[in-house]
N, C-alpha and C. Protein backbone atom coordinates (compact mmCIF):
# COMPACT_ATOMS: atom_id res chain seq x y z
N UNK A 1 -12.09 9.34 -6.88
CA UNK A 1 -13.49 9.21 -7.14
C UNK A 1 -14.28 9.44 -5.86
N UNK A 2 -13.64 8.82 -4.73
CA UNK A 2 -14.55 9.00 -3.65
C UNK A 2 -14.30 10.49 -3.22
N UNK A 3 -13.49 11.25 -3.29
CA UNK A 3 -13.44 12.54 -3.16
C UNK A 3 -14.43 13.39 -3.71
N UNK A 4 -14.40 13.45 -5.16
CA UNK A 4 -15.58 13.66 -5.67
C UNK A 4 -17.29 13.76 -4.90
N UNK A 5 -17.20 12.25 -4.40
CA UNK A 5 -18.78 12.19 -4.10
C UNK A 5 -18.37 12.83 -2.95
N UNK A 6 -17.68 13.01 -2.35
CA UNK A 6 -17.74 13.23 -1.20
C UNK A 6 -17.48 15.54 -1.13
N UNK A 7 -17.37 15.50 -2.03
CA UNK A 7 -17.20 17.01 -2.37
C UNK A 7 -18.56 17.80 -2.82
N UNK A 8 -19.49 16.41 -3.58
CA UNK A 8 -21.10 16.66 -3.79
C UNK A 8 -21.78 16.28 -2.51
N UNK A 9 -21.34 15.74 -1.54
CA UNK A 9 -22.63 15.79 -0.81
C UNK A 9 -22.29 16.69 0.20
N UNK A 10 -21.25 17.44 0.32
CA UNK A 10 -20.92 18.51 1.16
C UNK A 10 -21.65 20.13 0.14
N UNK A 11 -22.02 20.26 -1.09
CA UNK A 11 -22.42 20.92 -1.63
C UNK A 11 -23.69 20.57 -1.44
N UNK A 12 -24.24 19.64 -1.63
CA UNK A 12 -26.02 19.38 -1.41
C UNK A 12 -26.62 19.75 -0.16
N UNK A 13 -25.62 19.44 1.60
CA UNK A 13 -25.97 19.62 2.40
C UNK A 13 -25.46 21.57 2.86
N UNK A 14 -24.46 21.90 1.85
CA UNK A 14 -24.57 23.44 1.91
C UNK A 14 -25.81 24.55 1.44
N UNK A 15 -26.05 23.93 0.07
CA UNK A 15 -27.75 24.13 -0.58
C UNK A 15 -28.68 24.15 0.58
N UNK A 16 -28.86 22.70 1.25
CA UNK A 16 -30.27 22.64 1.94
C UNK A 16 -29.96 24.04 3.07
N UNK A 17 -28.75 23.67 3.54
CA UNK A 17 -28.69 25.00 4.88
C UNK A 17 -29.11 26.03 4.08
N UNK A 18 -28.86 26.56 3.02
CA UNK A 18 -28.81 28.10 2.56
C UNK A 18 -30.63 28.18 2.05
N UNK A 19 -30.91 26.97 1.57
CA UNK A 19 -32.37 27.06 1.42
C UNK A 19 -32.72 27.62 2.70
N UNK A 20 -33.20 26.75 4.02
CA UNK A 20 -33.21 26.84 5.34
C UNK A 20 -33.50 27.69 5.29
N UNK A 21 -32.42 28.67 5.57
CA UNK A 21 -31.97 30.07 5.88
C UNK A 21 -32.82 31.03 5.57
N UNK A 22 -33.37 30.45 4.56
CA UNK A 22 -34.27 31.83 3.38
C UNK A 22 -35.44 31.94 3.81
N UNK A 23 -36.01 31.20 4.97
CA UNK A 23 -37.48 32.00 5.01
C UNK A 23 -37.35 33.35 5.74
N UNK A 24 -38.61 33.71 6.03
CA UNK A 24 -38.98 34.82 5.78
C UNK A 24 -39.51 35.05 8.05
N UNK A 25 -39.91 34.00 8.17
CA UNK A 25 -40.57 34.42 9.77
C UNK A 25 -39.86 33.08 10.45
N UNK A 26 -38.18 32.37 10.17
CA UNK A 26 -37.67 32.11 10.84
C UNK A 26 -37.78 30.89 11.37
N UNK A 27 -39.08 30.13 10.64
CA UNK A 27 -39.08 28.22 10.72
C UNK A 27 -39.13 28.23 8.97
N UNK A 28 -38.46 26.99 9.09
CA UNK A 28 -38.11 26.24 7.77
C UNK A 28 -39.17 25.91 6.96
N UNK A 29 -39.58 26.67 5.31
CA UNK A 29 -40.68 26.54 4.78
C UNK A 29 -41.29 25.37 4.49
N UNK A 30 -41.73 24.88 3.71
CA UNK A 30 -42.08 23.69 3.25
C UNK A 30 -41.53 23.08 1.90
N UNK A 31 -40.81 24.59 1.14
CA UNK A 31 -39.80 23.76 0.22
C UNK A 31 -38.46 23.68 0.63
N UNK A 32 -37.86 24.74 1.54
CA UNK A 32 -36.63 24.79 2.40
C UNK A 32 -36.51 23.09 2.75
N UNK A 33 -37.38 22.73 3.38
CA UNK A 33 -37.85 21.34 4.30
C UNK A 33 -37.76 20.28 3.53
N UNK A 34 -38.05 20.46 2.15
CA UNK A 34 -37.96 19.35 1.03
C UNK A 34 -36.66 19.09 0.48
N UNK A 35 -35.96 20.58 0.23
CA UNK A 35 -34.17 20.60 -0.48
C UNK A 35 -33.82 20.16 1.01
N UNK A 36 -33.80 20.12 1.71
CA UNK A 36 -32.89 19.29 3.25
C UNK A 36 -33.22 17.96 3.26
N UNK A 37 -34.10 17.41 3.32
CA UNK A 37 -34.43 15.85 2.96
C UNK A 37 -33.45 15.81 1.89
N UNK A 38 -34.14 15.84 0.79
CA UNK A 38 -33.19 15.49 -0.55
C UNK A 38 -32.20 15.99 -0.77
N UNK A 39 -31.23 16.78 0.31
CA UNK A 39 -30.02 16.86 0.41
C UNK A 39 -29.34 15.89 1.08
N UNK A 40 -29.85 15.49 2.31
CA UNK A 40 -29.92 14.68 2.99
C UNK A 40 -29.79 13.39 2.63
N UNK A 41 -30.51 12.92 1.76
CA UNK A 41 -31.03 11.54 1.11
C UNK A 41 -29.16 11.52 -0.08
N UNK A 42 -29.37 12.77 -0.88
CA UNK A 42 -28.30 12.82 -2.09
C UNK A 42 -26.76 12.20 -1.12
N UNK A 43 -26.83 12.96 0.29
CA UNK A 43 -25.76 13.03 0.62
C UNK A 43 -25.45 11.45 1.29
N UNK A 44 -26.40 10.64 1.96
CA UNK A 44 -26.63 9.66 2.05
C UNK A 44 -25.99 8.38 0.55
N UNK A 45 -26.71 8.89 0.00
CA UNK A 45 -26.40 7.81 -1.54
C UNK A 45 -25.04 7.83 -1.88
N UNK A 46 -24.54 9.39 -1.48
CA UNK A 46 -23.14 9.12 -1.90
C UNK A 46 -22.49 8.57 -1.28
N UNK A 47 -22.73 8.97 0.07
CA UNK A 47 -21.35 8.26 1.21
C UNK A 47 -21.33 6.69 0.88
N UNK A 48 -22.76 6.54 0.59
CA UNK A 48 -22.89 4.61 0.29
C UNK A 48 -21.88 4.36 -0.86
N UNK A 49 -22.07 5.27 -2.40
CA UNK A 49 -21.38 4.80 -3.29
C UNK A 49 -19.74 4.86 -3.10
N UNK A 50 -19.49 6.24 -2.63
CA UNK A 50 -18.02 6.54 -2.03
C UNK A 50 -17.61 5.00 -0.89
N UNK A 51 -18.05 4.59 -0.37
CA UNK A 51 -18.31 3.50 0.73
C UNK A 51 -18.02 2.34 -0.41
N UNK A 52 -18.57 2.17 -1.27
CA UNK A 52 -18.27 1.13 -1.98
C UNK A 52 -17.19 1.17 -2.84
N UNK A 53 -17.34 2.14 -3.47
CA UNK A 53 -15.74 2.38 -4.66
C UNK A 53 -14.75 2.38 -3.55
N UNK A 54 -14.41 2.57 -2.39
CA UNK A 54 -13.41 2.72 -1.77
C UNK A 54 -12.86 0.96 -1.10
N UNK A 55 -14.61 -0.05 -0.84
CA UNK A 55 -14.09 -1.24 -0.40
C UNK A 55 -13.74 -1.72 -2.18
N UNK A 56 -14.27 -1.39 -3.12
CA UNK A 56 -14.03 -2.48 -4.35
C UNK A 56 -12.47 -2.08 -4.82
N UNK A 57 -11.88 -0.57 -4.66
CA UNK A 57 -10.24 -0.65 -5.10
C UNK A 57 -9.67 -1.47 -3.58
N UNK A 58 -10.03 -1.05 -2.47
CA UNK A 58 -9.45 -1.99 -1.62
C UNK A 58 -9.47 -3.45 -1.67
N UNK A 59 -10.34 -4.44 -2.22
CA UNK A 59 -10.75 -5.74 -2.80
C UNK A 59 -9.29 -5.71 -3.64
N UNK A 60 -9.45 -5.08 -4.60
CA UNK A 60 -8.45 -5.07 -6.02
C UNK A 60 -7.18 -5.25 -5.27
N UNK A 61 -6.83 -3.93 -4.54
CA UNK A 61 -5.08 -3.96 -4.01
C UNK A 61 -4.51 -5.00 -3.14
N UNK A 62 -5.94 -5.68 -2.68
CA UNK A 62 -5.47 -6.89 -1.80
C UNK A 62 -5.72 -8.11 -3.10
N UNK A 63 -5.92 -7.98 -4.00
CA UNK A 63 -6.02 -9.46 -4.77
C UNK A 63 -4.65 -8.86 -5.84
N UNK A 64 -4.48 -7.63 -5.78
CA UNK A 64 -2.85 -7.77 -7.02
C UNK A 64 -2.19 -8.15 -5.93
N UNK A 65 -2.11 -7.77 -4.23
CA UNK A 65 -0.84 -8.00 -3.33
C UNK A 65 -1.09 -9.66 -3.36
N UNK A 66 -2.01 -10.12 -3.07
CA UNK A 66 -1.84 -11.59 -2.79
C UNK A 66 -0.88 -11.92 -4.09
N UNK A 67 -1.20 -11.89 -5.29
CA UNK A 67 -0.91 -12.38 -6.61
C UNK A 67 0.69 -12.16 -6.62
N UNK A 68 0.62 -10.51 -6.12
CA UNK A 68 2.20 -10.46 -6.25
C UNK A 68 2.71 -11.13 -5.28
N UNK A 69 2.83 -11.21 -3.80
CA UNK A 69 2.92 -12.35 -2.88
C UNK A 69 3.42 -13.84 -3.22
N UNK A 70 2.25 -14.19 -4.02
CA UNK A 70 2.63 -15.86 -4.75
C UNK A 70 3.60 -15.59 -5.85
N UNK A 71 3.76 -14.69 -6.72
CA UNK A 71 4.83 -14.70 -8.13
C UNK A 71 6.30 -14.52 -7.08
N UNK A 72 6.00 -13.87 -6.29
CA UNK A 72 7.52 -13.72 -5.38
C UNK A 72 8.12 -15.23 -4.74
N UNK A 73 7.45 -15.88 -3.95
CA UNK A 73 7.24 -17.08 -3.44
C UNK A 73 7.36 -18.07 -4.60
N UNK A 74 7.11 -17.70 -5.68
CA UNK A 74 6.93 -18.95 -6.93
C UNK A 74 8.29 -18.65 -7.30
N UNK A 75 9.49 -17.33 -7.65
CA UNK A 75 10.43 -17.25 -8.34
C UNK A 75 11.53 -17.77 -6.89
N UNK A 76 11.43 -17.47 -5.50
CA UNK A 76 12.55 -18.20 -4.83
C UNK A 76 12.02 -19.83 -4.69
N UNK A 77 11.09 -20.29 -4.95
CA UNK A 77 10.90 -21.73 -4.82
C UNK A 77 11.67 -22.34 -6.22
N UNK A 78 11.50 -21.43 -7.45
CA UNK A 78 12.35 -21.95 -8.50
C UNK A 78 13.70 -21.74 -8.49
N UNK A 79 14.58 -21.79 -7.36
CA UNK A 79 16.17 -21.64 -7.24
C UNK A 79 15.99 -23.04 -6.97
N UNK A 80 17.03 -23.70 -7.65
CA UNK A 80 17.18 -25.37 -7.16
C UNK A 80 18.64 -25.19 -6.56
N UNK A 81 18.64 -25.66 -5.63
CA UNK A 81 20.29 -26.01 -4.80
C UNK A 81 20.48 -25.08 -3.96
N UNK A 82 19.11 -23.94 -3.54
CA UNK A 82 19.49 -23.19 -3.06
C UNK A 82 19.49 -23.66 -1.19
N UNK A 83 20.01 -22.69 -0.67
CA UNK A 83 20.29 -22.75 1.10
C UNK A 83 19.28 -21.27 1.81
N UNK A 84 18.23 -21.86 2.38
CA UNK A 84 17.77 -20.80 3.24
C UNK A 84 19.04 -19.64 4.38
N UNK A 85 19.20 -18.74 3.85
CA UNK A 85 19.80 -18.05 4.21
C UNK A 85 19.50 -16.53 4.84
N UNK A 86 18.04 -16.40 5.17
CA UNK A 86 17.75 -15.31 5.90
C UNK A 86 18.88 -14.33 7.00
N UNK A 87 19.21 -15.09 7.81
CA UNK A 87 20.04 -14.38 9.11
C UNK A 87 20.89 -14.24 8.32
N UNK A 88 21.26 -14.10 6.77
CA UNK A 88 22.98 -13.91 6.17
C UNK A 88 22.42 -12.40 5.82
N UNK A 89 21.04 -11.48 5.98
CA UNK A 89 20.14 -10.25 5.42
C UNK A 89 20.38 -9.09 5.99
N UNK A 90 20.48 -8.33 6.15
CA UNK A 90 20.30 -7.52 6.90
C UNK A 90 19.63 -6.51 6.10
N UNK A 91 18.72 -5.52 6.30
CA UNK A 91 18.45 -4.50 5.70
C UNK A 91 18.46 -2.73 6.77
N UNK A 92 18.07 -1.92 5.79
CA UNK A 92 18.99 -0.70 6.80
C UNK A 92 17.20 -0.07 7.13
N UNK A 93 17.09 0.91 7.18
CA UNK A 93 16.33 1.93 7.45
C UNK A 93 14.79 2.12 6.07
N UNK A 94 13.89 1.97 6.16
CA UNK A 94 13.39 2.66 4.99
C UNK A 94 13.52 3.96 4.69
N UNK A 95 13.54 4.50 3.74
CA UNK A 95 13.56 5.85 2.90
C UNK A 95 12.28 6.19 1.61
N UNK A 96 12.22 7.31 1.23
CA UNK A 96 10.61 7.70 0.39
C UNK A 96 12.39 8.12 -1.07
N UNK A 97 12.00 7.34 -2.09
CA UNK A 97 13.10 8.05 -3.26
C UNK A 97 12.34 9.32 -4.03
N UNK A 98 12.98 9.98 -4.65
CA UNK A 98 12.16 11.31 -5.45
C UNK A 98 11.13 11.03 -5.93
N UNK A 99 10.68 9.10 -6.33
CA UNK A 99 9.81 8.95 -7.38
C UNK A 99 8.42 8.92 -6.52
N UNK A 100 8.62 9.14 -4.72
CA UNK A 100 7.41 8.29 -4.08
C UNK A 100 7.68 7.21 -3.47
N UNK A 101 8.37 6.31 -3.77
CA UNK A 101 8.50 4.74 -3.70
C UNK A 101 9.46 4.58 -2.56
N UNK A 102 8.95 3.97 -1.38
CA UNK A 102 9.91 2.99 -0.72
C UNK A 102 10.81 2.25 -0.59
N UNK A 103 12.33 2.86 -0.28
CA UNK A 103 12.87 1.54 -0.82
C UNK A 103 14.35 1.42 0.38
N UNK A 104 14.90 0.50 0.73
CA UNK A 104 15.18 0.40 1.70
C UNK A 104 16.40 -0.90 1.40
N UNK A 105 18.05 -0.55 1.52
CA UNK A 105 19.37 -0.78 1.43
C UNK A 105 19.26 -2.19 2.23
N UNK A 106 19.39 -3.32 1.30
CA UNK A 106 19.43 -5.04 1.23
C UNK A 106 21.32 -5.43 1.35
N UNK A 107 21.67 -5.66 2.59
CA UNK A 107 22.85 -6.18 2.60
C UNK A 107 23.13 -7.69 2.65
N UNK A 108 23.42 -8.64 1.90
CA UNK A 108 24.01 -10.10 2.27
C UNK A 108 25.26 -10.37 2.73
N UNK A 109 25.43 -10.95 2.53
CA UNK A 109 26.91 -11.53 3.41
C UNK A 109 27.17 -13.42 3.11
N UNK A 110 28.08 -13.69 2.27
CA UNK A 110 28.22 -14.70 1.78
C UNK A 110 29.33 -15.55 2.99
N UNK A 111 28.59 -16.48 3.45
CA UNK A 111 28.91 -17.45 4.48
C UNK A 111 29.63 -18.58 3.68
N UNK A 112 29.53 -18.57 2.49
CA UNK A 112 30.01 -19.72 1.92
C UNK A 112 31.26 -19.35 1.47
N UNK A 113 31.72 -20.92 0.79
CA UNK A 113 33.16 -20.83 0.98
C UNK A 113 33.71 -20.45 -1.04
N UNK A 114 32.37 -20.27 -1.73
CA UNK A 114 32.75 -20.20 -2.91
C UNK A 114 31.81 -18.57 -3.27
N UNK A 115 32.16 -18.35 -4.49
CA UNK A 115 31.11 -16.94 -4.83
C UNK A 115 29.84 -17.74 -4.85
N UNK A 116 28.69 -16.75 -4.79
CA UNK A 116 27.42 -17.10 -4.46
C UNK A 116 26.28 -15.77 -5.46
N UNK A 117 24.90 -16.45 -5.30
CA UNK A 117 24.36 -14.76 -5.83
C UNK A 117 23.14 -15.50 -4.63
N UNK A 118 22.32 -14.42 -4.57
CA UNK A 118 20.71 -14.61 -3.58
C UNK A 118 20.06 -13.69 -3.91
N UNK A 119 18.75 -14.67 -3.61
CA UNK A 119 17.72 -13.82 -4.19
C UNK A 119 16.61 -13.40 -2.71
N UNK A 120 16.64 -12.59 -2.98
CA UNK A 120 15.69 -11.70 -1.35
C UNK A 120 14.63 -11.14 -1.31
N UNK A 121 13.42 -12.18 -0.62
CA UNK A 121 12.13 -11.00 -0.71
C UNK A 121 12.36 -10.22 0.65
N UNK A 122 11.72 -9.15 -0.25
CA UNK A 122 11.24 -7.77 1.41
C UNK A 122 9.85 -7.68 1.46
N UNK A 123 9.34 -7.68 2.56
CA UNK A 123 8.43 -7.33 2.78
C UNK A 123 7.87 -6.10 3.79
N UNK A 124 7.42 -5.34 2.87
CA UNK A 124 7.09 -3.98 3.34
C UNK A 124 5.55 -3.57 3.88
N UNK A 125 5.81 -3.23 5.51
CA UNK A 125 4.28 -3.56 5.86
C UNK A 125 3.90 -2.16 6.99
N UNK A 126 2.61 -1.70 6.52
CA UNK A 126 2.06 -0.73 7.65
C UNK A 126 2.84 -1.00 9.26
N UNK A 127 2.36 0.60 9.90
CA UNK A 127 2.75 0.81 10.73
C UNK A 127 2.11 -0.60 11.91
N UNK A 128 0.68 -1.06 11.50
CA UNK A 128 -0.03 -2.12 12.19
C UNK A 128 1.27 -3.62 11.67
N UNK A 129 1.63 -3.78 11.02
CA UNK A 129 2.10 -4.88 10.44
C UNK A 129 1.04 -5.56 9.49
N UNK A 130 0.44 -4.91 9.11
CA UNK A 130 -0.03 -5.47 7.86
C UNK A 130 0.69 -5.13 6.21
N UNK A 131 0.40 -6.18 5.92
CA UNK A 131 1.81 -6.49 4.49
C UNK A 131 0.77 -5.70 2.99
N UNK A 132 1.54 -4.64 2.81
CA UNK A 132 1.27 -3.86 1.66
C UNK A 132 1.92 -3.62 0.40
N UNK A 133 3.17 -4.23 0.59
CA UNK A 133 4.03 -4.76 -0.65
C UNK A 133 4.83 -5.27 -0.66
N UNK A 134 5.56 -6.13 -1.80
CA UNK A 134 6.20 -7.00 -1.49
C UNK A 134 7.46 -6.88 -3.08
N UNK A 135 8.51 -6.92 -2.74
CA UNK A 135 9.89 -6.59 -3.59
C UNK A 135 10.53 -7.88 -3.23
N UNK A 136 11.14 -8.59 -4.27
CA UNK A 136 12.17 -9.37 -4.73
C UNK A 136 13.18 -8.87 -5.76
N UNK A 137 14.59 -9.40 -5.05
CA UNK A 137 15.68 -8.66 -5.41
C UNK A 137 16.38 -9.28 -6.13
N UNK A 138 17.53 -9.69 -6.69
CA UNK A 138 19.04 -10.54 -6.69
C UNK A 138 19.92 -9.77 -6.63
N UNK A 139 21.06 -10.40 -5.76
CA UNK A 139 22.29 -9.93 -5.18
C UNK A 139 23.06 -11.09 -6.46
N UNK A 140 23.89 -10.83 -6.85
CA UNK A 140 24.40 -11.86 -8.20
C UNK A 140 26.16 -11.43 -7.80
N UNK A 141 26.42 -13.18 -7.74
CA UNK A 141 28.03 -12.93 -7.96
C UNK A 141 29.13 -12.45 -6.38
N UNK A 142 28.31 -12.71 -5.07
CA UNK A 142 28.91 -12.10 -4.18
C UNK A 142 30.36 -12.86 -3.79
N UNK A 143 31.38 -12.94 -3.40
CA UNK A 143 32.55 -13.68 -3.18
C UNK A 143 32.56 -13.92 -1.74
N UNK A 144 33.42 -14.94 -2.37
CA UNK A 144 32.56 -15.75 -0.88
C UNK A 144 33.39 -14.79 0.37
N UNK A 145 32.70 -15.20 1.69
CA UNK A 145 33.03 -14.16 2.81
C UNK A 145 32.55 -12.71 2.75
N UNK A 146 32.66 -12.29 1.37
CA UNK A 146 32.21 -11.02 1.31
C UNK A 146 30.65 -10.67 1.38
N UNK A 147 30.45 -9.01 1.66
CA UNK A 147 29.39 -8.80 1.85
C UNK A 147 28.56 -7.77 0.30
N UNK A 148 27.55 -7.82 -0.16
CA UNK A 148 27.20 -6.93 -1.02
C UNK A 148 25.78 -6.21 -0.93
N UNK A 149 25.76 -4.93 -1.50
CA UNK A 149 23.89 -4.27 -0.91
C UNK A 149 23.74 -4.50 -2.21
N UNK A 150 22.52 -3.71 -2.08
CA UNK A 150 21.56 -4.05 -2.98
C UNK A 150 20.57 -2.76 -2.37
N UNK A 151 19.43 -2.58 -3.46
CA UNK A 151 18.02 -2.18 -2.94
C UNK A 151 17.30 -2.49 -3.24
N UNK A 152 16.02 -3.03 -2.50
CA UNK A 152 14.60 -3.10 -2.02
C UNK A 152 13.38 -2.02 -2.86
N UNK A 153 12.48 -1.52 -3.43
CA UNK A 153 12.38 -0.61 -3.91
C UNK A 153 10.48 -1.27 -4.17
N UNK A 154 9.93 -0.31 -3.07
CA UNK A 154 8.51 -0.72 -3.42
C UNK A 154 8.10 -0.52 -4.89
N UNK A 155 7.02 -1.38 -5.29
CA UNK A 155 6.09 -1.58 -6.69
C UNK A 155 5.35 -0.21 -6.50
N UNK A 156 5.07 0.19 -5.74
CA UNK A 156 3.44 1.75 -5.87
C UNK A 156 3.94 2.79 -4.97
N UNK A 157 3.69 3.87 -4.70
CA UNK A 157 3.91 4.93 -3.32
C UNK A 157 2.90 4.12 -2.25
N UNK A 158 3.87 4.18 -1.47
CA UNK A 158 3.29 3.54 -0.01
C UNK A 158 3.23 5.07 1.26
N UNK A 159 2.04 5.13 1.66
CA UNK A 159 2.00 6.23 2.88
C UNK A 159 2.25 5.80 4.08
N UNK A 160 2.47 7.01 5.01
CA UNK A 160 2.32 5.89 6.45
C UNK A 160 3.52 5.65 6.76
N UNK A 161 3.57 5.30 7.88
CA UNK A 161 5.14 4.34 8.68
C UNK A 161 4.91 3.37 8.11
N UNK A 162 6.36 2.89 7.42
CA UNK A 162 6.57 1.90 6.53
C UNK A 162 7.68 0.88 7.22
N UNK A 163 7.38 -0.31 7.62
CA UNK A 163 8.45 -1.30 8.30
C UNK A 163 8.63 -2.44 6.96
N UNK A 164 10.16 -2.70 7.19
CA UNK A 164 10.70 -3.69 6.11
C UNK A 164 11.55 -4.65 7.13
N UNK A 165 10.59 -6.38 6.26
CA UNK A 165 11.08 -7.13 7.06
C UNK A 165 11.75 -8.48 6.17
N UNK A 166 12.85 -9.49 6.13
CA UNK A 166 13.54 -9.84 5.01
C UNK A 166 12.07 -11.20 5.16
N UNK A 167 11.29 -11.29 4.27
CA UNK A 167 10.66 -12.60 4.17
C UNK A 167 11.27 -14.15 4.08
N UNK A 168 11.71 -13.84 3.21
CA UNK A 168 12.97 -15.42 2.38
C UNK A 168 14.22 -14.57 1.89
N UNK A 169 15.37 -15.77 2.07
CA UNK A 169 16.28 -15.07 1.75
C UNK A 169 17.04 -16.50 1.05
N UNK A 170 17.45 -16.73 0.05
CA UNK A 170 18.03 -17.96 -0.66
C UNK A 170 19.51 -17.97 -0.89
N UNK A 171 19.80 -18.85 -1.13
CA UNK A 171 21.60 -18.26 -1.35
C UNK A 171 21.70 -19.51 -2.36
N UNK A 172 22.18 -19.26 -3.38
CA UNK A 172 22.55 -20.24 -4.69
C UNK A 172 23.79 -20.20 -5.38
């Protein structure tokens, strides 16, 4: 959408130049002078509306990430008996899959002395470290000592240098 406006006010401010252009002894007429204002003004209104549709989906993607954030945080708080087990995580490299999507090879490693399963958030964040999505996994059934992957696999196409970092890691 903001492309759009932003494709009309590059056409409005092409108009006023070509008006411009058209007199006859080489200063700008008095209607030339009017289509440049009100190209001017058009092109103005848009950048504002483009300016706004661009903070109100940005508003949105930060109130689904928070939301998704807490449903992630709400499903490892509902493991009962579980053992914080982060340093048992490791994850590999991010990668872009055919679909777009981020997604990035979740290894555990069962420290315990019986089979186990865990559940693993990732958190996937701009090149700044700011957090732009967020994936919860389960690893189910690992034996004990042994190690098992898994993948990580962003919710949307993410652009940009993409860093993945293990948030919580549970072991049940």
């Amino acid at each position: 959408m903001a492309a759009r406006w932003a494709t009309s006010a590059v056409l409005a401010v092409a108009v006023a130049a070509a008006l411009t252009g058209c007199s006859d002894d080489n200063s700008p007429s008095s209607t030339a002078s009017k289509a440049a204002s009100a190209a001017k003004s058009v092109a103005s209104s848009l950048a504002s509306q483009a300016s706004s549709a661009v903070a109100s989906a940005t508003a949105k993607a930060g109130s689904a990430l928070a939301s998704a954030t807490a449903e992630a945080g709400r499903k490892l708080d509902d493991i009962k008996n579980g053992t914080d087990v982060k340093s048992d995580v490791t994850l590999g490299s991010p990668t872009t899959d055919s679909d777009g999507r981020t997604t990035v090879k979740v290894t555990v490693h069962n420290t315990a002395d019986s089979t186990k399963s865990f559940a693993v958030q990732v958190d996937f964040k701009d090149s700044g470290g700011k957090l732009i999505d967020v994936s919860v996994l389960t690893v189910s059934d690992v034996k004990a000592g042994a190690s098992a992957d898994a993948t990580a696999r962003s919710t949307h196409n993410l652009s940009g240098t993409v860093k993945t970092e293990v948030s919580r890691a549970v072991r049940y």
